[in-house]
PDB file of N, CA and C in Angstrom:
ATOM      1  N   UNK A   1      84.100  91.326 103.848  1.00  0.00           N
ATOM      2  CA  UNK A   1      84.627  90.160 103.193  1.00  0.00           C
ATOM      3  C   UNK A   1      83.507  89.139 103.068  1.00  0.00           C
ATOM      4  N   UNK A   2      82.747  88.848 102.053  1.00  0.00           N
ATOM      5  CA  UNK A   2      81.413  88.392 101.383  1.00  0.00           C
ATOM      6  C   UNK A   2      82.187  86.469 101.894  1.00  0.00           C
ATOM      7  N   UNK A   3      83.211  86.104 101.549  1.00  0.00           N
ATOM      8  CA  UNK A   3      83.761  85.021 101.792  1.00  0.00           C
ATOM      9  C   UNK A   3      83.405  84.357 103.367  1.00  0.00           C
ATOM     10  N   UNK A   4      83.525  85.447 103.903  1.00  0.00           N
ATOM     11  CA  UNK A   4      83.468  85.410 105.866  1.00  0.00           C
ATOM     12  C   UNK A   4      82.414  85.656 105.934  1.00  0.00           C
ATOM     13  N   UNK A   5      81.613  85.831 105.435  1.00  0.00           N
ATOM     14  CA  UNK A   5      79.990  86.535 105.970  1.00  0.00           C
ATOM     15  C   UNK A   5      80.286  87.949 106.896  1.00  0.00           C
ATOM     16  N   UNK A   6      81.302  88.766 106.193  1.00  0.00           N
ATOM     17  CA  UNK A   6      81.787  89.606 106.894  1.00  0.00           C
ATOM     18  C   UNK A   6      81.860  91.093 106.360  1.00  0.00           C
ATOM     19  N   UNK A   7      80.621  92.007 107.101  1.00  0.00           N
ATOM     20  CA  UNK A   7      80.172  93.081 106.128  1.00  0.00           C
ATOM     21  C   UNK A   7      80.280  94.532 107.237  1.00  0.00           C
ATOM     22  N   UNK A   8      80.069  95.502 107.027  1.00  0.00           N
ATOM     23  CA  UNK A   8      80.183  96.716 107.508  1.00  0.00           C
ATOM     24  C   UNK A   8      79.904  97.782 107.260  1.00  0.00           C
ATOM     25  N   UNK A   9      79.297  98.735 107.744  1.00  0.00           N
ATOM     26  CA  UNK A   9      78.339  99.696 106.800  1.00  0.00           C
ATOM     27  C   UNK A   9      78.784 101.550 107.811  1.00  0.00           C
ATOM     28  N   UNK A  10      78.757 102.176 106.646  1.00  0.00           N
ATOM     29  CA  UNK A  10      79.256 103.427 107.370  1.00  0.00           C
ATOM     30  C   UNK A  10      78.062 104.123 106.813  1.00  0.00           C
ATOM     31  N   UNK A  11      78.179 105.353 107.707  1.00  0.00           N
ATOM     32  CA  UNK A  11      77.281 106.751 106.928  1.00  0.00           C
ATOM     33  C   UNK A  11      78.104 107.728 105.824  1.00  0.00           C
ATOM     34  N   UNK A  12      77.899 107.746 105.229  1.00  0.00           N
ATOM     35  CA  UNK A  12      79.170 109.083 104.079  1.00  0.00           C
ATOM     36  C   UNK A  12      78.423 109.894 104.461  1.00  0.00           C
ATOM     37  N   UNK A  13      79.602 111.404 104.837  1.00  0.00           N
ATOM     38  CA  UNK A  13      80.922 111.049 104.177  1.00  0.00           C
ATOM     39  C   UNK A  13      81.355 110.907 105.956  1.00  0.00           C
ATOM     40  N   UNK A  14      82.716 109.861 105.386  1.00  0.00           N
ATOM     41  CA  UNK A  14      83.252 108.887 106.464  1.00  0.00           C
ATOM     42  C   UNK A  14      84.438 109.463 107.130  1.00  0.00           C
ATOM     43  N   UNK A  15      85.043 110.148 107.856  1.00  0.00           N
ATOM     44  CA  UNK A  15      86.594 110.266 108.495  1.00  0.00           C
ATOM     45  C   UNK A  15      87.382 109.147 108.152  1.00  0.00           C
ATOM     46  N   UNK A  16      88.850 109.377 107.902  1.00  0.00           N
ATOM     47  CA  UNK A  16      89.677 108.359 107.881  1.00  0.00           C
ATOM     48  C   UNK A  16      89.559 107.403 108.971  1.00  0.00           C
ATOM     49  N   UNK A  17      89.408 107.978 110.431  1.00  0.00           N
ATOM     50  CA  UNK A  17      89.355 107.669 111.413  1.00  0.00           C
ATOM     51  C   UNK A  17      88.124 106.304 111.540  1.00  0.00           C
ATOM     52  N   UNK A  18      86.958 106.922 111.322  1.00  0.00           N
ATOM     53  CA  UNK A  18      85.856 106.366 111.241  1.00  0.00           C
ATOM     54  C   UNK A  18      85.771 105.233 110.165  1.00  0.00           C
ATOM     55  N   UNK A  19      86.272 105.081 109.576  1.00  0.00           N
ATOM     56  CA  UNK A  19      86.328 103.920 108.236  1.00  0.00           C
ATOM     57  C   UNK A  19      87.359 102.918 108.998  1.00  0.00           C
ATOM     58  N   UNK A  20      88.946 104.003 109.963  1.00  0.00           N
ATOM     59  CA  UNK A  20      89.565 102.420 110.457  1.00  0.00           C
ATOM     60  C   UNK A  20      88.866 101.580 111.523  1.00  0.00           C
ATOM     61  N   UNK A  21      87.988 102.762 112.161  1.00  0.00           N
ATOM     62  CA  UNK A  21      87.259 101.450 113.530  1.00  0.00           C
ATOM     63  C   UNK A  21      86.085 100.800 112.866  1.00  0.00           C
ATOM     64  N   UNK A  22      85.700 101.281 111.588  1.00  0.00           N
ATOM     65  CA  UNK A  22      84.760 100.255 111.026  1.00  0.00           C
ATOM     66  C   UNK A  22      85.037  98.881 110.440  1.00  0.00           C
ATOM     67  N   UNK A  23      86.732  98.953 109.711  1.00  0.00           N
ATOM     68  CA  UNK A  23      87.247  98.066 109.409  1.00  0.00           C
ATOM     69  C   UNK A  23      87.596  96.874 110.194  1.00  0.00           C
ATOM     70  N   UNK A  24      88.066  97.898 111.521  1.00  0.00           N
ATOM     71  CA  UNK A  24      88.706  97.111 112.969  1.00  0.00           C
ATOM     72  C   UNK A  24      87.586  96.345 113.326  1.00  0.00           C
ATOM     73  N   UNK A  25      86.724  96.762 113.377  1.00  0.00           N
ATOM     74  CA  UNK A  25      85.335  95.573 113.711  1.00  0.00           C
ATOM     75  C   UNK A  25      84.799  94.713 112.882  1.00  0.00           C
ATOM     76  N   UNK A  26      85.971  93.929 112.127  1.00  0.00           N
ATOM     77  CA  UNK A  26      85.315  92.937 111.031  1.00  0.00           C
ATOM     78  C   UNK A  26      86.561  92.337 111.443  1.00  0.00           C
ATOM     79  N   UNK A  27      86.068  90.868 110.869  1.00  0.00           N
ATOM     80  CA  UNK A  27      87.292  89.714 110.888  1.00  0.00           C
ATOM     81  C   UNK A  27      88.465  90.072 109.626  1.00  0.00           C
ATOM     82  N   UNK A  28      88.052  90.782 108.789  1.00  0.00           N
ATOM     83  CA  UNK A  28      89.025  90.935 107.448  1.00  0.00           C
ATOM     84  C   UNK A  28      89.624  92.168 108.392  1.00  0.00           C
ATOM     85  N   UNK A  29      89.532  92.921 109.380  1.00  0.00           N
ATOM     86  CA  UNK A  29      90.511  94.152 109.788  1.00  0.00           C
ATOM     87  C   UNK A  29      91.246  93.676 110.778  1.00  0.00           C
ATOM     88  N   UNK A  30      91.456  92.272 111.160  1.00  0.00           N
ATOM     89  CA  UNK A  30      92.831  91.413 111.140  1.00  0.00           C
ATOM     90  C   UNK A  30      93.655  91.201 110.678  1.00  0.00           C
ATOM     91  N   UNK A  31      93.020  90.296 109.525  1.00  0.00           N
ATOM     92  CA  UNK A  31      94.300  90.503 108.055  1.00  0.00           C
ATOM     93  C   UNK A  31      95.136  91.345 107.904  1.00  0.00           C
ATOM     94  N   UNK A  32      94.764  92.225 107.907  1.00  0.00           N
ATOM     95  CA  UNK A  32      95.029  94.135 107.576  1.00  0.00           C
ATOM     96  C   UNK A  32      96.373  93.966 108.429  1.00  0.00           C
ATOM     97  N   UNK A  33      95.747  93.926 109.731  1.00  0.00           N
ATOM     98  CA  UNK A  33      97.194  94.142 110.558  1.00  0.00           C
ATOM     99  C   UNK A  33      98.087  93.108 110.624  1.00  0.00           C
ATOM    100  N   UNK A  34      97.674  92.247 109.669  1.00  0.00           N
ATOM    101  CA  UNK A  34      98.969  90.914 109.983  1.00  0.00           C
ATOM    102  C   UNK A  34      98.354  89.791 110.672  1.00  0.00           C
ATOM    103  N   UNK A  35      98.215  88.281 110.299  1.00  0.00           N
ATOM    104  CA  UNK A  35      97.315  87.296 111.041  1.00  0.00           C
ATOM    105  C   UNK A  35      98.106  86.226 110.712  1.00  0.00           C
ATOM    106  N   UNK A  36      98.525  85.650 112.071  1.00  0.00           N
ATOM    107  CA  UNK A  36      99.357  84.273 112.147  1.00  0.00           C
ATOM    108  C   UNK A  36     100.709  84.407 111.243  1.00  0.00           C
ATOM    109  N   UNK A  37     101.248  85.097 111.634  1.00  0.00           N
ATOM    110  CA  UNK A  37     102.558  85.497 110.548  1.00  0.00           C
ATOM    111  C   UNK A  37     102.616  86.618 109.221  1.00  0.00           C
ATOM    112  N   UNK A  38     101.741  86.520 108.747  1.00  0.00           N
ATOM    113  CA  UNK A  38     101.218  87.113 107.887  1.00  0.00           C
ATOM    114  C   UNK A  38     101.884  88.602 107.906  1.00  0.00           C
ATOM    115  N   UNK A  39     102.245  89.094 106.598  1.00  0.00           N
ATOM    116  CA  UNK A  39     102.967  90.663 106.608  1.00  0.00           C
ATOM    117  C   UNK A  39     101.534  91.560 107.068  1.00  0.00           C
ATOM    118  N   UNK A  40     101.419  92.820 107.322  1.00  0.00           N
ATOM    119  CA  UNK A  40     100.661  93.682 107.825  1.00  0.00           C
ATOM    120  C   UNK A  40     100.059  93.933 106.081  1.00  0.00           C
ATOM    121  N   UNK A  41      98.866  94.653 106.266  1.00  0.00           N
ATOM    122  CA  UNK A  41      98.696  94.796 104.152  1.00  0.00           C
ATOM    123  C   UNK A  41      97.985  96.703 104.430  1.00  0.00           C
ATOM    124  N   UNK A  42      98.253  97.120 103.284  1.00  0.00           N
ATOM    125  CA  UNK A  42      98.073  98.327 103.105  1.00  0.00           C
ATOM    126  C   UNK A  42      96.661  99.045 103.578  1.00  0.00           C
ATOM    127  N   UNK A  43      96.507  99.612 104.864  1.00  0.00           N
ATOM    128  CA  UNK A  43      95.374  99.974 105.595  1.00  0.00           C
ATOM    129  C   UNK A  43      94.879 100.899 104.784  1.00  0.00           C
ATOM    130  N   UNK A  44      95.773 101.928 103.964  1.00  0.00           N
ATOM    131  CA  UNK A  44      96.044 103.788 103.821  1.00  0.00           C
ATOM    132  C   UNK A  44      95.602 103.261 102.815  1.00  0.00           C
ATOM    133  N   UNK A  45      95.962 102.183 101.823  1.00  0.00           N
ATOM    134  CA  UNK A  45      95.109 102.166  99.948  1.00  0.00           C
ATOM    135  C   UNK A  45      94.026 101.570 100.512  1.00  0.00           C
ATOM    136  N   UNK A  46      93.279 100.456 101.499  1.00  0.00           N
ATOM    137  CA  UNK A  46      91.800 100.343 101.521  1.00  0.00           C
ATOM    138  C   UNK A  46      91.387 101.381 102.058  1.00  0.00           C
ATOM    139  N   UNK A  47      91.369 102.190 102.807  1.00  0.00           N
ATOM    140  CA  UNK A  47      90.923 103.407 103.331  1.00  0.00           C
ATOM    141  C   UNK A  47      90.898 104.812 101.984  1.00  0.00           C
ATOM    142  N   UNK A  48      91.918 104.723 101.399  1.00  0.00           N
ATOM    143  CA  UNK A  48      91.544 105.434  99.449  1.00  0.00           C
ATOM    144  C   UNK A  48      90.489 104.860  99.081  1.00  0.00           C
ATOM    145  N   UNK A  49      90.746 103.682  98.887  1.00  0.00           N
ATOM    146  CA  UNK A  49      89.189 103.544  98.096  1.00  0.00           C
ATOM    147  C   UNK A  49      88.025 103.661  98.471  1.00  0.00           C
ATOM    148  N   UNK A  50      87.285 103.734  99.951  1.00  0.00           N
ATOM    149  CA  UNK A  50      87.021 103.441 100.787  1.00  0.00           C
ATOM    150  C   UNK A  50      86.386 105.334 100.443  1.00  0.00           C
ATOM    151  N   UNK A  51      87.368 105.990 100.692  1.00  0.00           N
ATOM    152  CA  UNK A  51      87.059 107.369 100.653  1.00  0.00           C
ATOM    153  C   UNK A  51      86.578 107.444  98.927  1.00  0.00           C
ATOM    154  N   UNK A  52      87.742 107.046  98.181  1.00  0.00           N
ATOM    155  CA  UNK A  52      87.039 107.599  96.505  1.00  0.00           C
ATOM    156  C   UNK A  52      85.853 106.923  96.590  1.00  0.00           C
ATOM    157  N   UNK A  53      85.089 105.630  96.931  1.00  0.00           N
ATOM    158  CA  UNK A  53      83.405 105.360  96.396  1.00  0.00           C
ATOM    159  C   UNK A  53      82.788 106.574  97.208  1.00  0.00           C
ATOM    160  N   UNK A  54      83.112 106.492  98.261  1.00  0.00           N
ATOM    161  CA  UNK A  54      82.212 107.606  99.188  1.00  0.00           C
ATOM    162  C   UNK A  54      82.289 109.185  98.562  1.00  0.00           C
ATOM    163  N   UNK A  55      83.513 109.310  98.111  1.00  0.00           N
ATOM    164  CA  UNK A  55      83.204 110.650  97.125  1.00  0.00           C
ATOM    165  C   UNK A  55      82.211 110.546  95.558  1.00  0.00           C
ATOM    166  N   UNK A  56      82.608 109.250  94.940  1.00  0.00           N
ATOM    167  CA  UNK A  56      81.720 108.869  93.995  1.00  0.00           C
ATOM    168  C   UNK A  56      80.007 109.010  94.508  1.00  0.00           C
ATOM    169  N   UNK A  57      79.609 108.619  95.560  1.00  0.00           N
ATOM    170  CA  UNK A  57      78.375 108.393  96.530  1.00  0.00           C
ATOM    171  C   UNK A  57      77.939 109.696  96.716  1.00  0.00           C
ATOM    172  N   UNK A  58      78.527 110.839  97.088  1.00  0.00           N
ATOM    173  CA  UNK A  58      78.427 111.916  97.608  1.00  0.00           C
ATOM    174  C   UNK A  58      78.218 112.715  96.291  1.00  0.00           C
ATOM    175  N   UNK A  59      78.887 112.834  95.307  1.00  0.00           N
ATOM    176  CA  UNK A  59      78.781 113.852  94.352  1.00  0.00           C
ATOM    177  C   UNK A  59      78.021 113.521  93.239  1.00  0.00           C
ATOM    178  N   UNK A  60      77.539 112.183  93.196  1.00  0.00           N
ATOM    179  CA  UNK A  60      76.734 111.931  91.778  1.00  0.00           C
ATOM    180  C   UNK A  60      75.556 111.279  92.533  1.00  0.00           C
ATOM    181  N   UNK A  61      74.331 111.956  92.009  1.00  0.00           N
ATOM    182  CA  UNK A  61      73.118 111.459  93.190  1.00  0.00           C
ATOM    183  C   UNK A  61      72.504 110.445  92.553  1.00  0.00           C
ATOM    184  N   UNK A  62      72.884 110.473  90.924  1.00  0.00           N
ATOM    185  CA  UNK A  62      72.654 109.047  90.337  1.00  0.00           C
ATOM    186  C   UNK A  62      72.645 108.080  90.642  1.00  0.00           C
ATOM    187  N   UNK A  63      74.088 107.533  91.019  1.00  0.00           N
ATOM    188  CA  UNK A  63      74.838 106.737  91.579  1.00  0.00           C
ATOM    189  C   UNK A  63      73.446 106.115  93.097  1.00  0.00           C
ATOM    190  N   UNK A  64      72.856 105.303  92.604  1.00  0.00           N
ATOM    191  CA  UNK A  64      72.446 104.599  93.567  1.00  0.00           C
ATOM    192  C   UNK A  64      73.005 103.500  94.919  1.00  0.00           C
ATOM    193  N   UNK A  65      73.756 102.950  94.488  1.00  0.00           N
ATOM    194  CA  UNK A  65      74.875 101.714  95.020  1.00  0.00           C
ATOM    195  C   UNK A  65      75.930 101.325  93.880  1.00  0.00           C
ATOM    196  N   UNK A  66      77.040 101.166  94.989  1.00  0.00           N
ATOM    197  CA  UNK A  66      78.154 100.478  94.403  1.00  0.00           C
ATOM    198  C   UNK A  66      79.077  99.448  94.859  1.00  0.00           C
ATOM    199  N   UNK A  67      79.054  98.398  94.396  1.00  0.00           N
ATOM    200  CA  UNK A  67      79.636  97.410  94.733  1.00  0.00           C
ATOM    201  C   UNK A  67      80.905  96.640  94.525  1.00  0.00           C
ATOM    202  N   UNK A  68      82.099  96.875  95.445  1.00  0.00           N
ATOM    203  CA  UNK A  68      83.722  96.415  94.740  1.00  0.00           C
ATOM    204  C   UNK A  68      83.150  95.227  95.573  1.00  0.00           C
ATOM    205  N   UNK A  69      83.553  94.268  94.834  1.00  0.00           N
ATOM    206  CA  UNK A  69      83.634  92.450  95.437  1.00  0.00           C
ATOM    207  C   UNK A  69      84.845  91.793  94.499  1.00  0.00           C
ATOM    208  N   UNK A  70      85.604  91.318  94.389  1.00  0.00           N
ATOM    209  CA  UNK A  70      86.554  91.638  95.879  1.00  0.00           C
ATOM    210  C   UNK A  70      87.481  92.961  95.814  1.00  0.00           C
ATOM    211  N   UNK A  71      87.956  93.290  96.754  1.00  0.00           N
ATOM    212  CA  UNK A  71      88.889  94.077  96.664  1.00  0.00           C
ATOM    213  C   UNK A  71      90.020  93.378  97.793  1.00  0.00           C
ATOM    214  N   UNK A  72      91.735  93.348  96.972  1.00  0.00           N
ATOM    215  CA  UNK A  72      92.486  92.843  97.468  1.00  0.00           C
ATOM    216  C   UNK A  72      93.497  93.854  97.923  1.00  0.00           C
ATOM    217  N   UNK A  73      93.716  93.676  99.223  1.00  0.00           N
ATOM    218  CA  UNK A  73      94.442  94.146 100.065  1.00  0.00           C
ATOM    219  C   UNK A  73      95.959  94.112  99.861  1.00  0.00           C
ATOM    220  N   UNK A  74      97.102  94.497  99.713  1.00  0.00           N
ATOM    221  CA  UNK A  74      98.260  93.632  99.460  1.00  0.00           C
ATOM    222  C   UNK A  74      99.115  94.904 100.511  1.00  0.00           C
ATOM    223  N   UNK A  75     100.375  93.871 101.001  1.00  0.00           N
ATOM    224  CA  UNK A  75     101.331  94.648 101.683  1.00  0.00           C
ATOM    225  C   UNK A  75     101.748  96.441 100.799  1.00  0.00           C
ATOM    226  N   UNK A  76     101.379  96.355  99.934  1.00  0.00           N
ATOM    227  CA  UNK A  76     101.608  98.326  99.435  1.00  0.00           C
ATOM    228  C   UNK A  76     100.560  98.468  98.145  1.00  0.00           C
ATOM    229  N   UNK A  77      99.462  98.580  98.705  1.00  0.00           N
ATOM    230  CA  UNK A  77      98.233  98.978  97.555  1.00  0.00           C
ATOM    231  C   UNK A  77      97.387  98.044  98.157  1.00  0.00           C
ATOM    232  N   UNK A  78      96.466  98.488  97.004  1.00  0.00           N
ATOM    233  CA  UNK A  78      95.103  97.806  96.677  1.00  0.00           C
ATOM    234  C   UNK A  78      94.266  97.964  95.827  1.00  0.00           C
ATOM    235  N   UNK A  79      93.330  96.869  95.173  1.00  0.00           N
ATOM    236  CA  UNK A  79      92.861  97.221  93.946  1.00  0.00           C
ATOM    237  C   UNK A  79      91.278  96.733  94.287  1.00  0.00           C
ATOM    238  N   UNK A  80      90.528  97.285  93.554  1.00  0.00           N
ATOM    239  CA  UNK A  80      89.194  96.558  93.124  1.00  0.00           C
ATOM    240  C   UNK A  80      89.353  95.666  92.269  1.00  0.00           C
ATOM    241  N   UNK A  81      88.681  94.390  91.891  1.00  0.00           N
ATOM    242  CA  UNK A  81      89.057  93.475  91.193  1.00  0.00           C
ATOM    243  C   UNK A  81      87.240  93.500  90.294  1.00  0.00           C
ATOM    244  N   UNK A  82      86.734  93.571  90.642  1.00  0.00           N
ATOM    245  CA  UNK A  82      85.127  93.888  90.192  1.00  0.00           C
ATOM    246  C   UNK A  82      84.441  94.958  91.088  1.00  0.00           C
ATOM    247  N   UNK A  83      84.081  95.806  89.974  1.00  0.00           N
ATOM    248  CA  UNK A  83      82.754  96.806  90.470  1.00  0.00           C
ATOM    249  C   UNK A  83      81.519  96.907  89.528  1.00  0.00           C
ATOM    250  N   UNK A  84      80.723  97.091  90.713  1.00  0.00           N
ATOM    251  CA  UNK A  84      79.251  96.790  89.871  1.00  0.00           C
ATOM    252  C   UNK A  84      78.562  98.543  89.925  1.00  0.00           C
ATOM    253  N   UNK A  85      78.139  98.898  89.435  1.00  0.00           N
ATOM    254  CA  UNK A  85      77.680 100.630  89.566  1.00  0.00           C
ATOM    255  C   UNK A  85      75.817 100.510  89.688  1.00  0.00           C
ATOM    256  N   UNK A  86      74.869 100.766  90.537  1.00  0.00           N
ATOM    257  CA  UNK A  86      73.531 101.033  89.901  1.00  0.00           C
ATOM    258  C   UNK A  86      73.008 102.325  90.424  1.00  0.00           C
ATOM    259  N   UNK A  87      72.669 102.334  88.818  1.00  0.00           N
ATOM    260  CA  UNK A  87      72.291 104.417  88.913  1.00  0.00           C
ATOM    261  C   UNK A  87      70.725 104.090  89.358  1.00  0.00           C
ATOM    262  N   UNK A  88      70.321 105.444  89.654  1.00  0.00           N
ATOM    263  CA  UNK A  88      68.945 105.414  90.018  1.00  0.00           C
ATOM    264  C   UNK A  88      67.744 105.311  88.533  1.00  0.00           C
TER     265      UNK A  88
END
């Protein structure tokens, strides 16, 4: 979460597992579970996308970096709201 100064970095390709304790160690993998009242928001769609860039990453060696800023979390889904792509 670029807002929080709040970033996290995995190796691909990632376990479901391994992407939630990466999440869990950021201030935005609060949110996730619900913060100060707050409904809980969809762990299983950031963890999809989470897996589809990392398959994007993995199968096209082009694909240099990719960047979703923001991506919004909501109680059932989640979307990218901007992605940036740079090929090699």
């Amino acid at each position: 979460m670029e807002a929080l100064k709040d970033t996290a970095f995995g190796i691909l390709p990632m376990t479901d597992q391994e992407t939630l304790d990466m999440m869990a160690g950021t201030k935005a993998g609060k949110f996730l579970k619900g913060f100060r009242g707050s409904a809980p928001l969809d762990e299983k769609s950031a963890i999809s996308i989470i897996k589809a860039v990392s398959q994007l990453m993995t199968g096209f060696a082009e694909i240099q970096e990719i960047d979703l800023n923001p991506v919004r979390v909501y109680p059932a889904g989640a979307v990218a709201l901007d992605v940036r792509v740079i090929l090699r």
